[in-house]
C-alpha atoms as a PDB file:
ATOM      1  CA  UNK A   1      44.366 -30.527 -99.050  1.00  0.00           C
ATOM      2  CA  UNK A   2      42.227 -29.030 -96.380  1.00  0.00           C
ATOM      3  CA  UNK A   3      42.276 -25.256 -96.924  1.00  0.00           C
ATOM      4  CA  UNK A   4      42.172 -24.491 -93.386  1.00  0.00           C
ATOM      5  CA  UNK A   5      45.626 -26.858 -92.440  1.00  0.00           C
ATOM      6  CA  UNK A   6      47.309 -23.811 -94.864  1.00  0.00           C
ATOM      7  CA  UNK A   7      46.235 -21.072 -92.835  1.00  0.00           C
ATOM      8  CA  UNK A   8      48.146 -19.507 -90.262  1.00  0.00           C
ATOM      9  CA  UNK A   9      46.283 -17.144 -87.787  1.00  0.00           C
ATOM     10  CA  UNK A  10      48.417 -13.924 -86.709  1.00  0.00           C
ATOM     11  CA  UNK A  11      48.184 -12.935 -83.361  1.00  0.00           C
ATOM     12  CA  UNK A  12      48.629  -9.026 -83.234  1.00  0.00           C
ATOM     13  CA  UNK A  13      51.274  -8.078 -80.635  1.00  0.00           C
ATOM     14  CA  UNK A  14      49.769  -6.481 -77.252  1.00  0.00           C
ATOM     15  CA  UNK A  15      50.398  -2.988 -76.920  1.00  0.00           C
ATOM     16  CA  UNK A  16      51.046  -2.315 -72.912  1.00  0.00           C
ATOM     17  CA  UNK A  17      50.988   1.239 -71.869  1.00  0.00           C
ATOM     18  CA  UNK A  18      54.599   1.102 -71.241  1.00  0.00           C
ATOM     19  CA  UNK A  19      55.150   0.903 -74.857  1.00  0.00           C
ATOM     20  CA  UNK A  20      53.767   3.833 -75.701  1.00  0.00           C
ATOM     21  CA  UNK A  21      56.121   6.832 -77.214  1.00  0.00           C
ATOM     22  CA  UNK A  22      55.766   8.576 -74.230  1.00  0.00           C
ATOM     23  CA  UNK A  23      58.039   6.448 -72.128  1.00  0.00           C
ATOM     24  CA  UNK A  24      60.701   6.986 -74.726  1.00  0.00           C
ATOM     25  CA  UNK A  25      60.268  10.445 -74.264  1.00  0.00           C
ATOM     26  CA  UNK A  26      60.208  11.362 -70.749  1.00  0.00           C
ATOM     27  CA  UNK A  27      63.346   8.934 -70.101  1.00  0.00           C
ATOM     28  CA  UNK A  28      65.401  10.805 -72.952  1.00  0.00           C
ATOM     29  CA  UNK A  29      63.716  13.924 -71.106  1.00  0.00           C
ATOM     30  CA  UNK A  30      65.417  12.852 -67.735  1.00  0.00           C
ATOM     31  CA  UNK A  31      69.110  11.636 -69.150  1.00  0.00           C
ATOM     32  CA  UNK A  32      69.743  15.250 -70.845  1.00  0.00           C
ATOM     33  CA  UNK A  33      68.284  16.451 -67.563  1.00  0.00           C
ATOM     34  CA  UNK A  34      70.758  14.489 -65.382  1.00  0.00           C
ATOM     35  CA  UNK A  35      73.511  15.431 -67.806  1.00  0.00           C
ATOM     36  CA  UNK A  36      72.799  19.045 -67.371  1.00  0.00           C
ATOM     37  CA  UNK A  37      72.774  19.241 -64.303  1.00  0.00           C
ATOM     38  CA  UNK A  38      76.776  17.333 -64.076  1.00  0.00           C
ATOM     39  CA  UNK A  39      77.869  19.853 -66.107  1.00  0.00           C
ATOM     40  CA  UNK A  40      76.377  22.443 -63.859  1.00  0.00           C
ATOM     41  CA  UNK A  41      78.296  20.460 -60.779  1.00  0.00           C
ATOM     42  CA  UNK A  42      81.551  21.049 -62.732  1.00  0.00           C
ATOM     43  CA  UNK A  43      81.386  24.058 -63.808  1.00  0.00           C
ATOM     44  CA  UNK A  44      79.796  25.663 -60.695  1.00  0.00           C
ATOM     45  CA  UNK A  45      82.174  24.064 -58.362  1.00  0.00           C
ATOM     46  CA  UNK A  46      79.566  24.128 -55.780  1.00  0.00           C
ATOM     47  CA  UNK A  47      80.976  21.081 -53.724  1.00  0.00           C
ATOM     48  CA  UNK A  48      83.916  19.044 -52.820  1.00  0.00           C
ATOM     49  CA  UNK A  49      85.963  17.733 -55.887  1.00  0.00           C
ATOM     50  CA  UNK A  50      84.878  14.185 -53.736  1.00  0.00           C
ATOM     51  CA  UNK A  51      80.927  15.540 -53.463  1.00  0.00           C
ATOM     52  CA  UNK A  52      81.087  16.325 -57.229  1.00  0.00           C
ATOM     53  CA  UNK A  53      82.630  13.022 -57.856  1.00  0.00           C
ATOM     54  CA  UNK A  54      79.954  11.261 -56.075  1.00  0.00           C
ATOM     55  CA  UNK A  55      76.983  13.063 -57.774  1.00  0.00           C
ATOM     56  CA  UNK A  56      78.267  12.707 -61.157  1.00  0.00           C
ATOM     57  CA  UNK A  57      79.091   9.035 -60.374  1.00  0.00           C
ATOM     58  CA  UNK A  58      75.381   8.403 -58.858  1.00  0.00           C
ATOM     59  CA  UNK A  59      74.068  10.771 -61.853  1.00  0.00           C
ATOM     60  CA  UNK A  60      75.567   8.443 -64.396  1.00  0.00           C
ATOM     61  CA  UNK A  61      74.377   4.956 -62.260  1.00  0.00           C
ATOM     62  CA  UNK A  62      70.737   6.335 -62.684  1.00  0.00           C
ATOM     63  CA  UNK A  63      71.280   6.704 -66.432  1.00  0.00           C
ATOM     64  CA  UNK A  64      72.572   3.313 -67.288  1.00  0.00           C
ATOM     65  CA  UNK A  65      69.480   1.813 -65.483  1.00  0.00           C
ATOM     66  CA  UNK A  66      67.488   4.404 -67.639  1.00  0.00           C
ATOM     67  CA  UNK A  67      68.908   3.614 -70.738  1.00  0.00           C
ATOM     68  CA  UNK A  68      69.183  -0.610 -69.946  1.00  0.00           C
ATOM     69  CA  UNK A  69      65.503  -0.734 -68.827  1.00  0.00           C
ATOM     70  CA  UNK A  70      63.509   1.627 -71.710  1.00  0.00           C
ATOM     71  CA  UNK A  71      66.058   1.261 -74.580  1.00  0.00           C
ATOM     72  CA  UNK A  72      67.330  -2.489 -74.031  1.00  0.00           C
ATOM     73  CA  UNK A  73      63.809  -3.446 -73.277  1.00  0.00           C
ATOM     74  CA  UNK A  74      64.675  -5.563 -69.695  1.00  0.00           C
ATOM     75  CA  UNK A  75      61.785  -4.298 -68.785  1.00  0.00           C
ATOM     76  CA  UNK A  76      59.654  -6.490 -70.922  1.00  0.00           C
ATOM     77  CA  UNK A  77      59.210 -10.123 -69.631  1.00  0.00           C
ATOM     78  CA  UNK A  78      61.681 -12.960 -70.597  1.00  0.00           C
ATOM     79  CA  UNK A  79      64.358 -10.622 -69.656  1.00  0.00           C
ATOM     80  CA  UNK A  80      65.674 -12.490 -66.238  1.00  0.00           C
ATOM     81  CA  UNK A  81      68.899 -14.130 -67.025  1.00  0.00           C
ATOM     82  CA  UNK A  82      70.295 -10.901 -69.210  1.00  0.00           C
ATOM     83  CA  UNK A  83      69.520  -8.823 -66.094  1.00  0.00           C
ATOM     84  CA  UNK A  84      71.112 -11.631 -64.104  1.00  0.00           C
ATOM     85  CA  UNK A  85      74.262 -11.795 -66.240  1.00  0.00           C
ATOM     86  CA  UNK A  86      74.779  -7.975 -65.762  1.00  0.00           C
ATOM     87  CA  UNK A  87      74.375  -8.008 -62.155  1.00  0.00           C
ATOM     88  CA  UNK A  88      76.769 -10.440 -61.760  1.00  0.00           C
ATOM     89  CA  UNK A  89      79.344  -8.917 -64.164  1.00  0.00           C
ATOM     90  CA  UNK A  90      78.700  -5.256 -62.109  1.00  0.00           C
ATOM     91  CA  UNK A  91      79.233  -7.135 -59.043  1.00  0.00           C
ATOM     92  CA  UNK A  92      82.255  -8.696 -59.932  1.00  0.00           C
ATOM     93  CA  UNK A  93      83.963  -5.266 -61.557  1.00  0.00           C
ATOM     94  CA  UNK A  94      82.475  -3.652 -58.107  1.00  0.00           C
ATOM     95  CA  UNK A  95      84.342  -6.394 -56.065  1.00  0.00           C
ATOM     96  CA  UNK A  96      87.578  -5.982 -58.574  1.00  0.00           C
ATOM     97  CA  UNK A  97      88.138  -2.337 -58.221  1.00  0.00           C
ATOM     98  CA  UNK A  98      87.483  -2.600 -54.313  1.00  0.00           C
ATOM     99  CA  UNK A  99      90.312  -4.848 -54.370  1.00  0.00           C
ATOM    100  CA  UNK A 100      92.788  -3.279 -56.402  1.00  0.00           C
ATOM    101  CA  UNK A 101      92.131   0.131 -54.555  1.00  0.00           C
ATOM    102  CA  UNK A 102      92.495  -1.424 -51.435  1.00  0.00           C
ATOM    103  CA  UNK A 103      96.131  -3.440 -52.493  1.00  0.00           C
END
C-alpha cells in the first residue's frame, strides 16, 4: 500500500481577528454595562414608568444581539438560515403580541 494514500494532511483552523479573546471580553464588558445602567433606570426613577420601560426593553434587544452574534457564533460564515429562522420566529411573536394587544 502506498504510504502516502494513508496520510491525511490537517489543515490548521484560521484564526480571524474576531476570534481573538478580546471580543469575548469587551462584549461581556458591554452586557454588565447595559445591565447596570437598567438597574440605575429603576432605581433612580429618572423617567416615565413608559420611558423606563422602553430603555430597559431596547437595553435588553441590544443584549440578545450581543450575546447571539459573539457567544452563538452567527457571526461566523455558514450561519444564514439559523439567523433566518430567528428572524422569522421574532417576527412572528412581534406580529402575535401586536395582535393580541390590539384585540
Amino acid at each position: 500500500m502506498d504510504p502516502q494514500l494513508n496520510r491525511q494532511t490537517v489543515k490548521p483552523a484560521k484564526q480571524t481577528s474576531s476570534s481573538s479573546p478580546w471580543k469575548y471580553v469587551i462584549s461581556f464588558f458591554l452586557m454588565i454595562l447595559f445591565t447596570a445602567i437598567a438597574f440605575i433606570l429603576v432605581e433612580r426613577n429618572w423617567l416615565s414608568p413608559e420611558g423606563t420601560f422602553w430603555s430597559i426593553t431596547i437595553l435588553a434587544a441590544i443584549q440578545v444581539v450581543l450575546q447571539l452574534f459573539t457567544f452563538m457564533h452567527l457571526d461566523q460564515k455558514g450561519q444564514e438560515i439559523p439567523i433566518i429562522f430567528m428572524g422569522l420566529g421574532i417576527l412572528i411573536a412581534v406580529i402575535s403580541v401586536v395582535g393580541i394587544v390590539l384585540m
